[in-house]
PDB file of N, CA and C in Angstrom:
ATOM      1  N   UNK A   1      38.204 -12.199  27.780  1.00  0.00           N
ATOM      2  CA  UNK A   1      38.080 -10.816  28.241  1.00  0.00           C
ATOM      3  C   UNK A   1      38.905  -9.886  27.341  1.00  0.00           C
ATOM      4  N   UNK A   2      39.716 -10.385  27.179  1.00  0.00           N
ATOM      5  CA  UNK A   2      41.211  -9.624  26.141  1.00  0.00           C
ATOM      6  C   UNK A   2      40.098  -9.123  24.671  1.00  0.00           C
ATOM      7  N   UNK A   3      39.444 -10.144  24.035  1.00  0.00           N
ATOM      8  CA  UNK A   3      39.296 -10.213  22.739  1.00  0.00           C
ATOM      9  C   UNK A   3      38.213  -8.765  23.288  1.00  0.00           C
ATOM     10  N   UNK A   4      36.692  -8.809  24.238  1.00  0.00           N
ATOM     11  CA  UNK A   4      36.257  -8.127  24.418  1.00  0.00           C
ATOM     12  C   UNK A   4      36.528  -6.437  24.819  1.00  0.00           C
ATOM     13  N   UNK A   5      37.656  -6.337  25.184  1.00  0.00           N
ATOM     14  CA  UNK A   5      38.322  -5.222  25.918  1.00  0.00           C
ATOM     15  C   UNK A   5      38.767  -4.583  23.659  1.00  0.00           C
ATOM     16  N   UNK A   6      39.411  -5.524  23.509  1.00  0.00           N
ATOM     17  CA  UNK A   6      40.042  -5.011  22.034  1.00  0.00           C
ATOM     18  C   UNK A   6      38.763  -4.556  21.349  1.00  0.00           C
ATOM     19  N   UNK A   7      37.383  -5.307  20.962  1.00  0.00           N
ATOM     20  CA  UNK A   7      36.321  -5.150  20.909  1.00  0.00           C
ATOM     21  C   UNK A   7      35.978  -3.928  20.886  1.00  0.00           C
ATOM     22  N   UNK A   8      36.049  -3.687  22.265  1.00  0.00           N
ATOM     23  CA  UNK A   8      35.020  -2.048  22.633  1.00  0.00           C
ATOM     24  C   UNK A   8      35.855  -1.341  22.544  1.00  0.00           C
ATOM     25  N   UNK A   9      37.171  -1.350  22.437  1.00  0.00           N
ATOM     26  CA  UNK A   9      38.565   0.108  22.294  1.00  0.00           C
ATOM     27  C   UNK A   9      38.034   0.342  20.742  1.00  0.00           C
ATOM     28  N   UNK A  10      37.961  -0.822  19.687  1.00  0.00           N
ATOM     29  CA  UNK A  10      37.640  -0.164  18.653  1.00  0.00           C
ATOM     30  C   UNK A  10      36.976   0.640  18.305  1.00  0.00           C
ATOM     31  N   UNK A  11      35.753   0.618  19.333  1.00  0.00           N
ATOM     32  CA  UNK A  11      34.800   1.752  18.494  1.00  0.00           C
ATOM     33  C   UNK A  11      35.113   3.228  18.923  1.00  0.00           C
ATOM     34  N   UNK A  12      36.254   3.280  19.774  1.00  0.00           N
ATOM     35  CA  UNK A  12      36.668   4.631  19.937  1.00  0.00           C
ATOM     36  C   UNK A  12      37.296   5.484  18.687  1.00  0.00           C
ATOM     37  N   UNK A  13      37.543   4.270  17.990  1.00  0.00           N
ATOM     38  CA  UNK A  13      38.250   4.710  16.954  1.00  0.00           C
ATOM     39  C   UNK A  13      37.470   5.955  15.730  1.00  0.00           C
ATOM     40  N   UNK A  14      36.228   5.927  16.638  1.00  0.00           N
ATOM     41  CA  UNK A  14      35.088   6.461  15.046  1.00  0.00           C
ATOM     42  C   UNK A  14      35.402   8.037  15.726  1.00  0.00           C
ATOM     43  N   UNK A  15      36.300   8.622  17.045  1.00  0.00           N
ATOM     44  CA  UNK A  15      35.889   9.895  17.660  1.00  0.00           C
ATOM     45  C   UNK A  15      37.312  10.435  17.241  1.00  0.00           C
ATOM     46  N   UNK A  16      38.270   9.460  16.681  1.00  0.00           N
ATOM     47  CA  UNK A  16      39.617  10.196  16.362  1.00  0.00           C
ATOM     48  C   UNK A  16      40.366   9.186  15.281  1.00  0.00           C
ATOM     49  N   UNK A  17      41.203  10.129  15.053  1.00  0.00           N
ATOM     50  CA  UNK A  17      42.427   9.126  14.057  1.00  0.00           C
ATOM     51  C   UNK A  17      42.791   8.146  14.319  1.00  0.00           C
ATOM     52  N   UNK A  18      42.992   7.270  13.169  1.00  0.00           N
ATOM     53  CA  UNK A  18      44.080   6.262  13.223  1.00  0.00           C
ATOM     54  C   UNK A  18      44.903   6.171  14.051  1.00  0.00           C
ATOM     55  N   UNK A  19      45.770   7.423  14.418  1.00  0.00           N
ATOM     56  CA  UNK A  19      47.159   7.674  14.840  1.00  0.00           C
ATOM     57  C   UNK A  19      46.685   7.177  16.245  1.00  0.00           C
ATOM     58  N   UNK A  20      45.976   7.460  17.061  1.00  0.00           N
ATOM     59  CA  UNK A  20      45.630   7.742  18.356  1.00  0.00           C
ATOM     60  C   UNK A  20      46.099   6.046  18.834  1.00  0.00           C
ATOM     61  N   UNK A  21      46.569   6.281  20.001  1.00  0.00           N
ATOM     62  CA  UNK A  21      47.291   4.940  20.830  1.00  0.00           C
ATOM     63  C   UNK A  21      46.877   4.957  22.301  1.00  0.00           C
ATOM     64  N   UNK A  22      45.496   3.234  21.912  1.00  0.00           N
ATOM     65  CA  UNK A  22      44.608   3.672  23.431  1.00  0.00           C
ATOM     66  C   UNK A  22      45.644   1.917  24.359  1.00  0.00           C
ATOM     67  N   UNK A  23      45.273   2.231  25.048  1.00  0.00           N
ATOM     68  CA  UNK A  23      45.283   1.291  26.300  1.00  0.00           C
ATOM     69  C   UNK A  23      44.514   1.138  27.323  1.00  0.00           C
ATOM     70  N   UNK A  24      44.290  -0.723  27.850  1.00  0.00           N
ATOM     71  CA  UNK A  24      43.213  -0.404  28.818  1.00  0.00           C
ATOM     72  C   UNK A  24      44.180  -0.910  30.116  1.00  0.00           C
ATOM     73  N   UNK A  25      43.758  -0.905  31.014  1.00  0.00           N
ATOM     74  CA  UNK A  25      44.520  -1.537  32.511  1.00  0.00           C
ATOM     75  C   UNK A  25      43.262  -2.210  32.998  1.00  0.00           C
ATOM     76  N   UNK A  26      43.071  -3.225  33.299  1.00  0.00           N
ATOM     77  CA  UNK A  26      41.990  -4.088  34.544  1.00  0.00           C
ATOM     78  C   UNK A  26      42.330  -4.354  35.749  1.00  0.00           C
ATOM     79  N   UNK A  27      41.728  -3.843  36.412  1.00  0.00           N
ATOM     80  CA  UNK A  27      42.078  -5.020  38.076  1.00  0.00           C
ATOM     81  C   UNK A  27      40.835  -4.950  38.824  1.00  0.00           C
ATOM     82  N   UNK A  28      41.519  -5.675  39.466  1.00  0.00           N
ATOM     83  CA  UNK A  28      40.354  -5.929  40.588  1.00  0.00           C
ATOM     84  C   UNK A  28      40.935  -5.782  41.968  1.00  0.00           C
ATOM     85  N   UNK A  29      39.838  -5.342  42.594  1.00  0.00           N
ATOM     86  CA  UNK A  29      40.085  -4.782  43.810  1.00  0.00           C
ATOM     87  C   UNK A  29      39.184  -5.001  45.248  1.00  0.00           C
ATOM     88  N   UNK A  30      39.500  -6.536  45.698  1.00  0.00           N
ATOM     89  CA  UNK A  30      38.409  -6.686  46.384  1.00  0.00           C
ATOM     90  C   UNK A  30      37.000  -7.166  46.083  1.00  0.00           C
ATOM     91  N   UNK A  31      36.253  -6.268  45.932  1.00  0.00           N
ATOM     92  CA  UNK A  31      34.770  -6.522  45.640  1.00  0.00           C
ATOM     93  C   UNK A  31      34.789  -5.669  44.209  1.00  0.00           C
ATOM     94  N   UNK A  32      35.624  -4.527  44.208  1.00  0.00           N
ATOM     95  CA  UNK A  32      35.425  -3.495  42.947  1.00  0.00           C
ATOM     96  C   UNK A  32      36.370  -4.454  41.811  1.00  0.00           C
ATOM     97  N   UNK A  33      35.851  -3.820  40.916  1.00  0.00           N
ATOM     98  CA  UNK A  33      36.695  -3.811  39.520  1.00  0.00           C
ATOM     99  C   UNK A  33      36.651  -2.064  39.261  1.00  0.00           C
ATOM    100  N   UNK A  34      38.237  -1.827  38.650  1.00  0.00           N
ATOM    101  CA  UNK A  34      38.460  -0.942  38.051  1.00  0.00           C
ATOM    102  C   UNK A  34      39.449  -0.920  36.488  1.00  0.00           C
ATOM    103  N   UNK A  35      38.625   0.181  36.271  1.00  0.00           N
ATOM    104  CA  UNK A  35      38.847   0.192  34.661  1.00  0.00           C
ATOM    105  C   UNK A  35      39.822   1.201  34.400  1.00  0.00           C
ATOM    106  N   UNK A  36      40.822   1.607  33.960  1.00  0.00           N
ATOM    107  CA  UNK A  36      41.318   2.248  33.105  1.00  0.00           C
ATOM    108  C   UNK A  36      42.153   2.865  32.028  1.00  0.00           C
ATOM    109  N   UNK A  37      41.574   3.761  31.174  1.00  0.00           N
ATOM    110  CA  UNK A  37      41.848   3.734  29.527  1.00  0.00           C
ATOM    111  C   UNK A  37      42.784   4.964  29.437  1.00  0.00           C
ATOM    112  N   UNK A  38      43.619   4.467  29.052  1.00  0.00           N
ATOM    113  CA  UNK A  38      44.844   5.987  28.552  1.00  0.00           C
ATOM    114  C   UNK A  38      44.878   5.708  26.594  1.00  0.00           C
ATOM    115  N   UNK A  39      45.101   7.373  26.195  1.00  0.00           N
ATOM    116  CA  UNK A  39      44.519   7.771  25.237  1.00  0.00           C
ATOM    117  C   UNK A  39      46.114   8.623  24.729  1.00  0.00           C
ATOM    118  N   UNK A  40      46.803   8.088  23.790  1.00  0.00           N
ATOM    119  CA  UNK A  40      47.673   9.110  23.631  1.00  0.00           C
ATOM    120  C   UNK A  40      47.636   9.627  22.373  1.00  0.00           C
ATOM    121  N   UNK A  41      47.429  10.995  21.760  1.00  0.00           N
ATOM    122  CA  UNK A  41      46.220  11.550  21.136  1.00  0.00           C
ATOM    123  C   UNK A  41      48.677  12.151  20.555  1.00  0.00           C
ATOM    124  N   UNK A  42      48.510  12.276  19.154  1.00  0.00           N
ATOM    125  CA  UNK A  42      49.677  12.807  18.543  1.00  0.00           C
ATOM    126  C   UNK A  42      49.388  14.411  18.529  1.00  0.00           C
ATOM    127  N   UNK A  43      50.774  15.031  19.442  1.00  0.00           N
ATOM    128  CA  UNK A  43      50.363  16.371  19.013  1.00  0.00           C
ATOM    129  C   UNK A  43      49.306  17.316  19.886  1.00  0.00           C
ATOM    130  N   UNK A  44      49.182  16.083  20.903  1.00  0.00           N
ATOM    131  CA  UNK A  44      47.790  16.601  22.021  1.00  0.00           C
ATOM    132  C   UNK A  44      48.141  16.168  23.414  1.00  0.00           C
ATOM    133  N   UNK A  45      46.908  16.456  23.713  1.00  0.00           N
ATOM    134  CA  UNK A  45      47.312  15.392  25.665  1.00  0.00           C
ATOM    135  C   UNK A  45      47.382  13.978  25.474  1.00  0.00           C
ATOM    136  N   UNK A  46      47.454  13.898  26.926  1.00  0.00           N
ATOM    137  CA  UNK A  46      47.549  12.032  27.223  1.00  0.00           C
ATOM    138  C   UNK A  46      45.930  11.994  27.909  1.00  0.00           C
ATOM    139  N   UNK A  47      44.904  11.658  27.369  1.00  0.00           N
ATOM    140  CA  UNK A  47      44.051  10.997  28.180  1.00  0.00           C
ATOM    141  C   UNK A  47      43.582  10.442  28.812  1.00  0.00           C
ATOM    142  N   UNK A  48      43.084  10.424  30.091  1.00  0.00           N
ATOM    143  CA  UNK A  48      42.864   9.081  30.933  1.00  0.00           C
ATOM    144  C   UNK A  48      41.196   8.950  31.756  1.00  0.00           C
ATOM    145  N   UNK A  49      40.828   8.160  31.324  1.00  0.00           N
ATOM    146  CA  UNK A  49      39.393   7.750  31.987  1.00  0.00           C
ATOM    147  C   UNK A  49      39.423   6.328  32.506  1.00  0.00           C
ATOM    148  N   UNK A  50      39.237   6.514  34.098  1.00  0.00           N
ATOM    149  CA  UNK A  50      38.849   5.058  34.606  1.00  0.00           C
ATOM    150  C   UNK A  50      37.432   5.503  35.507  1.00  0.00           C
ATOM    151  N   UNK A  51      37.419   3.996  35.737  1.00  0.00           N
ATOM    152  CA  UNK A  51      36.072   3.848  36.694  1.00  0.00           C
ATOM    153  C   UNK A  51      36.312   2.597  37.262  1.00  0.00           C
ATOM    154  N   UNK A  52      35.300   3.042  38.672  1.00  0.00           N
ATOM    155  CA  UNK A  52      35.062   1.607  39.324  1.00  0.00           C
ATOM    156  C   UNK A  52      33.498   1.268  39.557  1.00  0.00           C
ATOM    157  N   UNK A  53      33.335  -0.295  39.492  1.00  0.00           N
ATOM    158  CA  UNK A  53      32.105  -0.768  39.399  1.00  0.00           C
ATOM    159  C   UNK A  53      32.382  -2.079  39.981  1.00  0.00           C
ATOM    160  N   UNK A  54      30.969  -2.667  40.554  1.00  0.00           N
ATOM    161  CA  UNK A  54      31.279  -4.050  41.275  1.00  0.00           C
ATOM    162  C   UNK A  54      31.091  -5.134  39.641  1.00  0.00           C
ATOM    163  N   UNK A  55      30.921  -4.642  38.381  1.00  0.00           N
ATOM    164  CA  UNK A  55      31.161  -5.949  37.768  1.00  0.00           C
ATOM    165  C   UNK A  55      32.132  -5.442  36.926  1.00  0.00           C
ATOM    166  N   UNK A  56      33.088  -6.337  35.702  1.00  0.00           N
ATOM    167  CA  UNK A  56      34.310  -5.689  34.823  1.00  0.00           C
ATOM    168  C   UNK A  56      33.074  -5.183  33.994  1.00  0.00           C
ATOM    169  N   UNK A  57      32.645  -5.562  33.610  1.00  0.00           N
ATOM    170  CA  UNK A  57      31.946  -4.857  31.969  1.00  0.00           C
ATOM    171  C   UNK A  57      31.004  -3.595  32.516  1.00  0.00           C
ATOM    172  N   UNK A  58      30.874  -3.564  33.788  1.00  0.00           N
ATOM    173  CA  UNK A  58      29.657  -1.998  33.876  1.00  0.00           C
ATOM    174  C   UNK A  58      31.190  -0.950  33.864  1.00  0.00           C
ATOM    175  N   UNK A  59      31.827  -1.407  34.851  1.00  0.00           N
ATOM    176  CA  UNK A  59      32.992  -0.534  34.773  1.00  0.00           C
ATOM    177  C   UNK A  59      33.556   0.091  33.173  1.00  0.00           C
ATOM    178  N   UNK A  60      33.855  -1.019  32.577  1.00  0.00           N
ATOM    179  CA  UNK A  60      34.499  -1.042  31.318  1.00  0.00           C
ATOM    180  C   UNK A  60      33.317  -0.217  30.138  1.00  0.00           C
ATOM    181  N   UNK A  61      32.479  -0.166  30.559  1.00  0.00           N
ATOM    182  CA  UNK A  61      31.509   0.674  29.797  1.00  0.00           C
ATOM    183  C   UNK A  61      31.631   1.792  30.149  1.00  0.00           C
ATOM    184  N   UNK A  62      31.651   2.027  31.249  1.00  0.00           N
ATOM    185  CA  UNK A  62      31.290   3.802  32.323  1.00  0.00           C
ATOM    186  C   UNK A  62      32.968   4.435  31.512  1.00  0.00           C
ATOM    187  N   UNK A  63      34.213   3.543  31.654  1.00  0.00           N
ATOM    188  CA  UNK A  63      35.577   4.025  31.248  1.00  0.00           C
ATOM    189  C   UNK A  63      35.629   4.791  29.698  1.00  0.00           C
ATOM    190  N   UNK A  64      34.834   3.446  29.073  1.00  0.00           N
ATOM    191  CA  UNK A  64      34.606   4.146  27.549  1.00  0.00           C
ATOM    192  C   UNK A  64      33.772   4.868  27.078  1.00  0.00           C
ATOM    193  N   UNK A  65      32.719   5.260  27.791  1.00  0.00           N
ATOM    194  CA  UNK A  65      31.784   6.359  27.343  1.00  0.00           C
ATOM    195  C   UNK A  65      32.320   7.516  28.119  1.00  0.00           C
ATOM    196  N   UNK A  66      33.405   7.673  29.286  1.00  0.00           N
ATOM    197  CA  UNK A  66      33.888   8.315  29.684  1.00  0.00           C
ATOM    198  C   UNK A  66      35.561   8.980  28.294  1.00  0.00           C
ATOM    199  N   UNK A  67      35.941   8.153  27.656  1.00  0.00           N
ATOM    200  CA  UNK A  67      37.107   8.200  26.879  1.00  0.00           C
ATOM    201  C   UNK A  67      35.986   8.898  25.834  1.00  0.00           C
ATOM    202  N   UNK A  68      35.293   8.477  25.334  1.00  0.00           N
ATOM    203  CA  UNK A  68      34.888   8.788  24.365  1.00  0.00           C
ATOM    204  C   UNK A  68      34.140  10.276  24.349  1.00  0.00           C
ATOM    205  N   UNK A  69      34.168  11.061  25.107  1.00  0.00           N
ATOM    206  CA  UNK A  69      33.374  11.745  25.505  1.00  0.00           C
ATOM    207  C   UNK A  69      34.828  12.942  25.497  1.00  0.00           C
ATOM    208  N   UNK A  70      36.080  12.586  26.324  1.00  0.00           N
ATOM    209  CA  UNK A  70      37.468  13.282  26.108  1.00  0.00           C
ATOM    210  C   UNK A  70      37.525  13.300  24.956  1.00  0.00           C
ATOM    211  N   UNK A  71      37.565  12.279  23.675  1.00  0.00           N
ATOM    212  CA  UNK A  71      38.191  12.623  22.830  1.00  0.00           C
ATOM    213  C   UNK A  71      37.268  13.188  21.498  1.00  0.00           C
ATOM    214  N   UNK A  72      35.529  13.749  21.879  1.00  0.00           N
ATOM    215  CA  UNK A  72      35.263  14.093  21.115  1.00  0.00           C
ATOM    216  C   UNK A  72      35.605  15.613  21.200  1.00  0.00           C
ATOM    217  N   UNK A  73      35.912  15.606  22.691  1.00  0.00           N
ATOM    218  CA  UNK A  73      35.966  17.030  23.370  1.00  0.00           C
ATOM    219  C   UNK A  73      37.329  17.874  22.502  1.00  0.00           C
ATOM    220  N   UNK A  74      38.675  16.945  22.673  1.00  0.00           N
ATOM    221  CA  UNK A  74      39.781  16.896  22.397  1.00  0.00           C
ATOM    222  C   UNK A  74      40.061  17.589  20.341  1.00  0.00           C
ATOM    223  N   UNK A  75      38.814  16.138  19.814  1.00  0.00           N
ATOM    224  CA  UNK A  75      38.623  16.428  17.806  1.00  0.00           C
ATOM    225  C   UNK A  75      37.750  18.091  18.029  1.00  0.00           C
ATOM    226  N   UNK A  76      37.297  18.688  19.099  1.00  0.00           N
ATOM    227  CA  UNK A  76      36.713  19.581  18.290  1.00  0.00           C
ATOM    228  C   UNK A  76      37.424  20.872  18.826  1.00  0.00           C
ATOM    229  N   UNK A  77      38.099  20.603  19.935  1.00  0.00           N
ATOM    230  CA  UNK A  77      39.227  21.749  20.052  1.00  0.00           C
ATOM    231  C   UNK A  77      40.037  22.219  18.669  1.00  0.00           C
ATOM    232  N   UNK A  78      40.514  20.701  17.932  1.00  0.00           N
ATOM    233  CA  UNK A  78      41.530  20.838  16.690  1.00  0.00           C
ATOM    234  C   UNK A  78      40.940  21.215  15.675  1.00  0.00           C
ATOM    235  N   UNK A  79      39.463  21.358  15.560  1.00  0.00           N
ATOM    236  CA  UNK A  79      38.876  21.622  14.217  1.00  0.00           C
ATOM    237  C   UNK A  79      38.746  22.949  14.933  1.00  0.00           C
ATOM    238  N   UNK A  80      38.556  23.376  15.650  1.00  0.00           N
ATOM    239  CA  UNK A  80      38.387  24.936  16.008  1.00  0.00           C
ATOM    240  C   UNK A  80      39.282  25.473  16.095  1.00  0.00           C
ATOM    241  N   UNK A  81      40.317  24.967  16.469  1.00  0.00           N
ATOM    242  CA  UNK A  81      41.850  25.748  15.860  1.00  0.00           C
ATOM    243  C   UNK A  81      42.100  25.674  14.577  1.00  0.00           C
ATOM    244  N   UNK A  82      41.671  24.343  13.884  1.00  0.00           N
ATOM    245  CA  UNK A  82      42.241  24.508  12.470  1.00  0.00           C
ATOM    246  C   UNK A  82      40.952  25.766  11.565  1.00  0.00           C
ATOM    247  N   UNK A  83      40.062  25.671  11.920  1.00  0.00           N
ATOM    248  CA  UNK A  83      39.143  26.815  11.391  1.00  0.00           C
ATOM    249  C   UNK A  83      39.368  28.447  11.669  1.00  0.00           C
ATOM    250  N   UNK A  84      40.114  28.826  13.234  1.00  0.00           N
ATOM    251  CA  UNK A  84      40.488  29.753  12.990  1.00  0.00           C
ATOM    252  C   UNK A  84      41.897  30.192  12.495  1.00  0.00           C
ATOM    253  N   UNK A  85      42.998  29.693  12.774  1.00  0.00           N
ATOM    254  CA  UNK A  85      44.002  29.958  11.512  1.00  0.00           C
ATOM    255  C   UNK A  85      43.549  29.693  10.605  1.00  0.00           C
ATOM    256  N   UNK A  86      42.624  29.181   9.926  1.00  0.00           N
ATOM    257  CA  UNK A  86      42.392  28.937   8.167  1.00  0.00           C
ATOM    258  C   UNK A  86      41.921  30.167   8.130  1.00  0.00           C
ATOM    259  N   UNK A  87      41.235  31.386   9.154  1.00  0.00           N
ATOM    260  CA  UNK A  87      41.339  32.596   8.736  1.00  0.00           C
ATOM    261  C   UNK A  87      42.129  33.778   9.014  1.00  0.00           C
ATOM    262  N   UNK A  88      43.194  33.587   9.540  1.00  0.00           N
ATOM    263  CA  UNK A  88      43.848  34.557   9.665  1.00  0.00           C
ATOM    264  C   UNK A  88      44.512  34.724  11.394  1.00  0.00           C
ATOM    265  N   UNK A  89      43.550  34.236  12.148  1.00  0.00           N
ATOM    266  CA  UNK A  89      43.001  34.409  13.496  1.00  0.00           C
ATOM    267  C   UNK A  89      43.651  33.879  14.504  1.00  0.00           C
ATOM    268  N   UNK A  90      44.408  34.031  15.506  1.00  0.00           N
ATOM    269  CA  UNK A  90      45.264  32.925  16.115  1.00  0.00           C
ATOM    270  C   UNK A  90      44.476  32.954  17.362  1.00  0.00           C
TER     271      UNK A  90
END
């Protein structure tokens, strides 16, 4: 499960930097599984997306298309700040 969890964090990697420092948490809860992913973004917020689902991997999918979705939100805040000071503009 470990190797798979490391697996799918990677491809978050294509929505932000290097720098970015994710983590996942698993448990289970009964009948549920819950998922969730903290995102600590340098210079930005702390992100957090979980979910619950009755299997680990629907959960663990819903968490990361949920993360991934913050942190494209997150890269285009910074390019829109860095585009308007590059003109003058605060």
């Amino acid at each position: 499960m470990r190797e798979l969890v490391e697996e799918k964090l990677e491809h978050l990697f294509r929505f932000c930097s290097d720098k970015v420092s994710l983590r996942a948490r698993l448990q289970k809860q009964a009948t549920d599984h819950r998922v969730e992913i903290v995102a600590t973004v340098p210079h930005g917020p702390v992100l957090v997306a979980d979910a619950h689902a009755d299997g680990v991997r629907s959960a663990l999918d819903e968490a990361l298309d949920r993360m991934a979705r913050k942190l494209k939100r997150t890269r285009e805040k910074v390019v829109t700040r860095r585009r308007r000071v590059g003109r003058g503009e605060v």
